[in-house]
N, C-alpha and C. Protein backbone atom coordinates (compact mmCIF):
# COMPACT_ATOMS: atom_id res chain seq x y z
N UNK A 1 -1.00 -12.55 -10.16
CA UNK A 1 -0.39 -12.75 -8.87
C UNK A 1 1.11 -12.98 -9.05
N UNK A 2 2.00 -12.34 -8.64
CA UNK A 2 3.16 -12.48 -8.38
C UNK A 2 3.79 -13.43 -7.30
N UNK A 3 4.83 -14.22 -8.24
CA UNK A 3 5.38 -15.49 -7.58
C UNK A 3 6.41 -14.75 -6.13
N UNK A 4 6.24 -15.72 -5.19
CA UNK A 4 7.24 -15.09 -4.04
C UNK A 4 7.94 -15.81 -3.81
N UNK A 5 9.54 -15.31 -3.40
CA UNK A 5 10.60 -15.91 -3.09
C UNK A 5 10.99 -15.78 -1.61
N UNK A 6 11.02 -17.03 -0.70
CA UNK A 6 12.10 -16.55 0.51
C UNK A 6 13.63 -17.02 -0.02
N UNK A 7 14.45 -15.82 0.40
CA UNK A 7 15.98 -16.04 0.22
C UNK A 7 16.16 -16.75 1.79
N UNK A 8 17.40 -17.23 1.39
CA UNK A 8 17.97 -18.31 2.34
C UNK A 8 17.56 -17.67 3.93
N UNK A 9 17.87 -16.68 4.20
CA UNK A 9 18.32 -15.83 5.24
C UNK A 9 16.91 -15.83 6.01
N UNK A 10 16.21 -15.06 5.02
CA UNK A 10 14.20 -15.17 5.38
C UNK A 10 13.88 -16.59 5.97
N UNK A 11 14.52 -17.54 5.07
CA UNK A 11 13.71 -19.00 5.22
C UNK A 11 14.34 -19.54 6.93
N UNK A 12 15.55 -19.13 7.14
CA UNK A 12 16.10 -19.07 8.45
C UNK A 12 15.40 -18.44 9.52
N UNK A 13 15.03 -17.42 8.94
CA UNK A 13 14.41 -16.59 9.99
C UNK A 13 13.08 -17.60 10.25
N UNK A 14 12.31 -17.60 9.36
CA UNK A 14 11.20 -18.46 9.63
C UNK A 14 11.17 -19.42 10.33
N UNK A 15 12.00 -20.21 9.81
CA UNK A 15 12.29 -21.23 10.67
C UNK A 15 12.35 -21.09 12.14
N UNK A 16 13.84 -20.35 12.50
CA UNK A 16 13.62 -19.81 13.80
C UNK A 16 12.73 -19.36 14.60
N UNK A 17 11.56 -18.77 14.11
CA UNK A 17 10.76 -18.13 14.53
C UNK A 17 9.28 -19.57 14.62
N UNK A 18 9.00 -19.96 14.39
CA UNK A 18 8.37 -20.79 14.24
C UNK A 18 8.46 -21.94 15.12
N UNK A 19 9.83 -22.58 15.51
CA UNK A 19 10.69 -23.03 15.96
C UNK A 19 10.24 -22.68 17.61
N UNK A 20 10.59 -21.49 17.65
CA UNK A 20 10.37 -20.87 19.00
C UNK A 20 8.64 -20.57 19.11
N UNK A 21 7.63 -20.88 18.98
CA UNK A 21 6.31 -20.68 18.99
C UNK A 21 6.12 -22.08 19.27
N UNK A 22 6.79 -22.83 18.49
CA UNK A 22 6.24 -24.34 18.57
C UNK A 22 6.72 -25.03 19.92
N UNK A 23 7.87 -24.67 20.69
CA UNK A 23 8.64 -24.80 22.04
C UNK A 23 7.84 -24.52 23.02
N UNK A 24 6.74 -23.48 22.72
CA UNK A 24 5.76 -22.75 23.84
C UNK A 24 4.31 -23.55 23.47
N UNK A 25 3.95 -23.22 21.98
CA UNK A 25 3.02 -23.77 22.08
C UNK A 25 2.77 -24.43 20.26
N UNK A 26 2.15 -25.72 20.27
CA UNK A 26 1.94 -25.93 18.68
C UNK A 26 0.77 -25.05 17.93
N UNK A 27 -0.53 -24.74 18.74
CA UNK A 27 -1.61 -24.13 18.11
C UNK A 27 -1.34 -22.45 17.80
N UNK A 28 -0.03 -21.89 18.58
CA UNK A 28 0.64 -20.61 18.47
C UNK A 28 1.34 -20.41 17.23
N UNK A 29 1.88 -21.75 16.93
CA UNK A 29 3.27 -21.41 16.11
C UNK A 29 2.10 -22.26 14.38
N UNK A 30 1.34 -22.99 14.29
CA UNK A 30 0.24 -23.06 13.45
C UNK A 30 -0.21 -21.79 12.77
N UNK A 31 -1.15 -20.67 13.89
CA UNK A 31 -1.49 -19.73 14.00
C UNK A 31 -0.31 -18.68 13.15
N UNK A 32 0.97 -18.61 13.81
CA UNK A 32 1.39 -17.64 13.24
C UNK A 32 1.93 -17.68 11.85
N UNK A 33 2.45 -19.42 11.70
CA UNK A 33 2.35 -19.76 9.77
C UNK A 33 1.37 -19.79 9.01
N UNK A 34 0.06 -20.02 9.62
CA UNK A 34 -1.12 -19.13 9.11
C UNK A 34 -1.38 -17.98 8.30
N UNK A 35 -0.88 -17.28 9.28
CA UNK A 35 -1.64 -15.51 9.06
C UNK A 35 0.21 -15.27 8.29
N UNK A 36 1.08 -16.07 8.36
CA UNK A 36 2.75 -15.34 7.77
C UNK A 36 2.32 -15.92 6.56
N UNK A 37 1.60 -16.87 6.37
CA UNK A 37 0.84 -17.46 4.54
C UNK A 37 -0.09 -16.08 4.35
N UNK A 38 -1.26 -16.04 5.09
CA UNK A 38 -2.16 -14.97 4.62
C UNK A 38 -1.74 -13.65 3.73
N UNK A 39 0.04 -13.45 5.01
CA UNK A 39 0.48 -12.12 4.50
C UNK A 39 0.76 -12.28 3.40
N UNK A 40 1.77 -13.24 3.18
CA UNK A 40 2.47 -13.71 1.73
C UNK A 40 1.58 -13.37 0.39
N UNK A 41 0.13 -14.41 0.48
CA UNK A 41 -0.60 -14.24 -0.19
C UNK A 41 -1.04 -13.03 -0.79
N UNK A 42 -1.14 -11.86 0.27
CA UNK A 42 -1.45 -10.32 0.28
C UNK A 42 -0.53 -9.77 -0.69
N UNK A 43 0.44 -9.92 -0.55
CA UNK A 43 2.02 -9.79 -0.89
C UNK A 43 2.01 -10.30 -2.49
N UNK A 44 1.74 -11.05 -2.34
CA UNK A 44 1.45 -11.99 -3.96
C UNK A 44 0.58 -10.86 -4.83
N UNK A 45 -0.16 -10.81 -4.08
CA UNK A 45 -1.51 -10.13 -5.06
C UNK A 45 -1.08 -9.07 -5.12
N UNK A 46 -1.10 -8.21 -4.18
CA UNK A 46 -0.65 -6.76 -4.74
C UNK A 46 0.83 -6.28 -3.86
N UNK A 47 1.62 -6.34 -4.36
CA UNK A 47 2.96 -6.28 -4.10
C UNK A 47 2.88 -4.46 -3.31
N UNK A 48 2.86 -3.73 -4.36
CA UNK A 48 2.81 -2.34 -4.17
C UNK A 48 1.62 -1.75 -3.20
N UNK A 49 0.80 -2.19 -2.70
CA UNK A 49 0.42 -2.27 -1.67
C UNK A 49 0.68 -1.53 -0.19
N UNK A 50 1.90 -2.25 -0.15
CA UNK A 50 2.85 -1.89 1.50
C UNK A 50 3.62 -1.13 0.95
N UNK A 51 3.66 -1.05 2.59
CA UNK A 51 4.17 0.68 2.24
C UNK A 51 5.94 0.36 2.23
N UNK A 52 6.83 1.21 1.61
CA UNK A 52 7.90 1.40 1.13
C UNK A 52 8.97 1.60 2.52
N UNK A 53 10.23 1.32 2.65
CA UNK A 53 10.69 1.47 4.00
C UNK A 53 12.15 1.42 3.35
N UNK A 54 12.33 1.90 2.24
CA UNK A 54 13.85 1.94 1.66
C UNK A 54 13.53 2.21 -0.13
N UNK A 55 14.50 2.49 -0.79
CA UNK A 55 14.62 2.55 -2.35
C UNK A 55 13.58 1.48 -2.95
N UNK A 56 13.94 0.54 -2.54
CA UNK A 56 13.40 -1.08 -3.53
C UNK A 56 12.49 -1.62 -2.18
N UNK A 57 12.81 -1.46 -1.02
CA UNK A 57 12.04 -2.44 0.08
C UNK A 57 10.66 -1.98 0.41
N UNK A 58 10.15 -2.79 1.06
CA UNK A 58 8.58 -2.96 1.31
C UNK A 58 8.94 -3.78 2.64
N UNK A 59 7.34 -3.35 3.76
CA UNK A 59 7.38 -3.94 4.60
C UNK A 59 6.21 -4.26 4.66
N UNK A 60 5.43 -5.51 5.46
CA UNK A 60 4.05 -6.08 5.41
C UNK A 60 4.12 -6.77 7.00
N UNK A 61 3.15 -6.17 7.56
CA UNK A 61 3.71 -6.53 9.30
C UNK A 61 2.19 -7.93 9.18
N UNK A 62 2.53 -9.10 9.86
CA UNK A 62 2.06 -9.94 10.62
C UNK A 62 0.96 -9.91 11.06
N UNK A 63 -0.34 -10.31 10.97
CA UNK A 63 -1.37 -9.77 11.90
C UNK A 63 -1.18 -10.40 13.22
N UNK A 64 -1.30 -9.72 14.27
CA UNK A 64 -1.49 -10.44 15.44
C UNK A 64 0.04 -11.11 16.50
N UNK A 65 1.04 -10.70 15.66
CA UNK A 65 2.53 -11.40 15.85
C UNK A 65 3.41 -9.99 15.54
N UNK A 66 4.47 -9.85 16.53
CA UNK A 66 5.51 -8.71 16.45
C UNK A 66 6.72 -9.09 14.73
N UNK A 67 6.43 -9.31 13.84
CA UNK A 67 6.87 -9.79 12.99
C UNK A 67 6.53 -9.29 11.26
N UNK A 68 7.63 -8.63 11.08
CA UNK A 68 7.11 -8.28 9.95
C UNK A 68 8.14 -9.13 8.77
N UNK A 69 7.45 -9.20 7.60
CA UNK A 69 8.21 -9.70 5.89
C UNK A 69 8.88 -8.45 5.51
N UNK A 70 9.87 -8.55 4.77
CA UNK A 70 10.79 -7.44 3.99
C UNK A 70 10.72 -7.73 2.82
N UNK A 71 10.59 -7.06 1.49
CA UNK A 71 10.55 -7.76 0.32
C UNK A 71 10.95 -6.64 -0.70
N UNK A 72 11.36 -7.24 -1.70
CA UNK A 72 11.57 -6.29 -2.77
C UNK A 72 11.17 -6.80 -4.30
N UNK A 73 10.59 -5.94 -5.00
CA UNK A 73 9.52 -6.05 -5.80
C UNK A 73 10.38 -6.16 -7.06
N UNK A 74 10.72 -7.38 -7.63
CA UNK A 74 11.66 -7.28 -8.89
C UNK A 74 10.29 -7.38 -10.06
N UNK A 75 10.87 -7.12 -11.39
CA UNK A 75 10.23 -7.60 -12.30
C UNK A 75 9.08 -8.95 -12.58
N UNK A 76 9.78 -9.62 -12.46
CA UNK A 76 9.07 -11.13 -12.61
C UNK A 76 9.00 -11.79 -11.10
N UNK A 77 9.10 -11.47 -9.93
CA UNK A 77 8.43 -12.00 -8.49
C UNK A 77 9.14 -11.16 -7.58
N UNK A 78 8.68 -11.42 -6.34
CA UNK A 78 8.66 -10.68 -4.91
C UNK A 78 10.14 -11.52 -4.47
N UNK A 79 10.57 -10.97 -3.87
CA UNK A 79 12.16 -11.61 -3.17
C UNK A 79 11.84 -11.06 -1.87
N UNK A 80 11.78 -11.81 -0.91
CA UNK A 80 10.93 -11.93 0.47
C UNK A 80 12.90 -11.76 1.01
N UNK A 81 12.97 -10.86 1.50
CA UNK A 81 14.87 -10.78 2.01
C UNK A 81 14.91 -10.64 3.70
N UNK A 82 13.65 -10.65 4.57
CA UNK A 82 13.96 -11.01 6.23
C UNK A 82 12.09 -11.10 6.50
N UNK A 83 12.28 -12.35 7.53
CA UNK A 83 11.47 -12.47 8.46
C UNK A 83 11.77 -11.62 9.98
N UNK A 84 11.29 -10.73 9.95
CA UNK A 84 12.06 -9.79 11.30
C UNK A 84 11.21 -9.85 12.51
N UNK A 85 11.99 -10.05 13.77
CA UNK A 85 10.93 -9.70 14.74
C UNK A 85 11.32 -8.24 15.11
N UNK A 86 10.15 -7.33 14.99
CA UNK A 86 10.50 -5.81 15.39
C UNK A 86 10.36 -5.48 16.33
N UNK A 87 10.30 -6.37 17.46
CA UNK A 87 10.79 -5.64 18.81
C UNK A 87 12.40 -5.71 19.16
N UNK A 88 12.53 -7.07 18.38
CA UNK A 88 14.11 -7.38 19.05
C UNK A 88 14.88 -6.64 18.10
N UNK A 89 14.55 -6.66 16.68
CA UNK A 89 15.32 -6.73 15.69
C UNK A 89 14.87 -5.25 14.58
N UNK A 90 14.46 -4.50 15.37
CA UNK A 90 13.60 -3.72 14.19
C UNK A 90 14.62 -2.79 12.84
N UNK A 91 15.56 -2.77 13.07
CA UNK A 91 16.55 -2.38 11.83
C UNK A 91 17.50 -3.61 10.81
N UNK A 92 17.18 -4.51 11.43
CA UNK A 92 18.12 -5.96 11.33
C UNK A 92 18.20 -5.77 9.10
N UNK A 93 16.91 -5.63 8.98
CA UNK A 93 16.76 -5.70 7.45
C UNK A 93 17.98 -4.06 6.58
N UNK A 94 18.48 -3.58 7.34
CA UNK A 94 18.74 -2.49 6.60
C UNK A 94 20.52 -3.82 6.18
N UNK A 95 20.90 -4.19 6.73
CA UNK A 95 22.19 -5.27 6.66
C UNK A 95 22.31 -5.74 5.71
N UNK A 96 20.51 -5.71 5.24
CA UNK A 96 20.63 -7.16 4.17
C UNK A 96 21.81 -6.74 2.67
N UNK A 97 21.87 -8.19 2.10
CA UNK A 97 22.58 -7.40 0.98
C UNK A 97 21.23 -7.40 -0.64
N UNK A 98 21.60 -6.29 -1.47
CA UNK A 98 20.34 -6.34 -2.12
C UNK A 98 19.42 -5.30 -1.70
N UNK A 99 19.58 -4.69 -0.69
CA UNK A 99 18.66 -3.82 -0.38
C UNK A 99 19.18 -2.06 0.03
């Protein structure tokens, strides 16, 4: 299993996002750090998996939540580089730096 990293930017996003679920509702925003662990986990195990969306990037969408992980598959662990919401934000990850 491959170790995963959120970079600063991801861990923001999360936050934010979480943030705003928990404002509406707590059993929503539970739910969606839930299934954003489940993905992770997925992510852990088999990296190569998801499907490719740039040179080095990978995308792994959310079950159930407009929200997908961005990640890029180094040697020794996963570097998790945006929590995106893809309705609002669906190109936001091409910005990143690293990717």
């Amino acid at each position: 299993m491959a170790r995963v990293l959120l970079r600063t930017l991801a861990e923001a996003e999360l936050t934010e996002a979480t943030t705003w679920y928990a404002a509406r509702s707590l059993h929503t925003a539970r739910r969606f750090l839930s299934l954003l662990d489940v993905t992770l986990d997925r992510i852990a195990a088999d990296p190569g998996a998801f499907p490719r969306v740039g040179i080095r990037l990978r995308r792994a969408i959310v079950p159930r939540f407009p929200y997908a992980i961005y990640f890029i598959v180094l040697p020794d662990l996963v570097s998790v580089v945006g929590v995106i919401h893809t309705r609002r934000h669906p190109r936001r990850w091409q910005q990143r730096d690293g990717v």
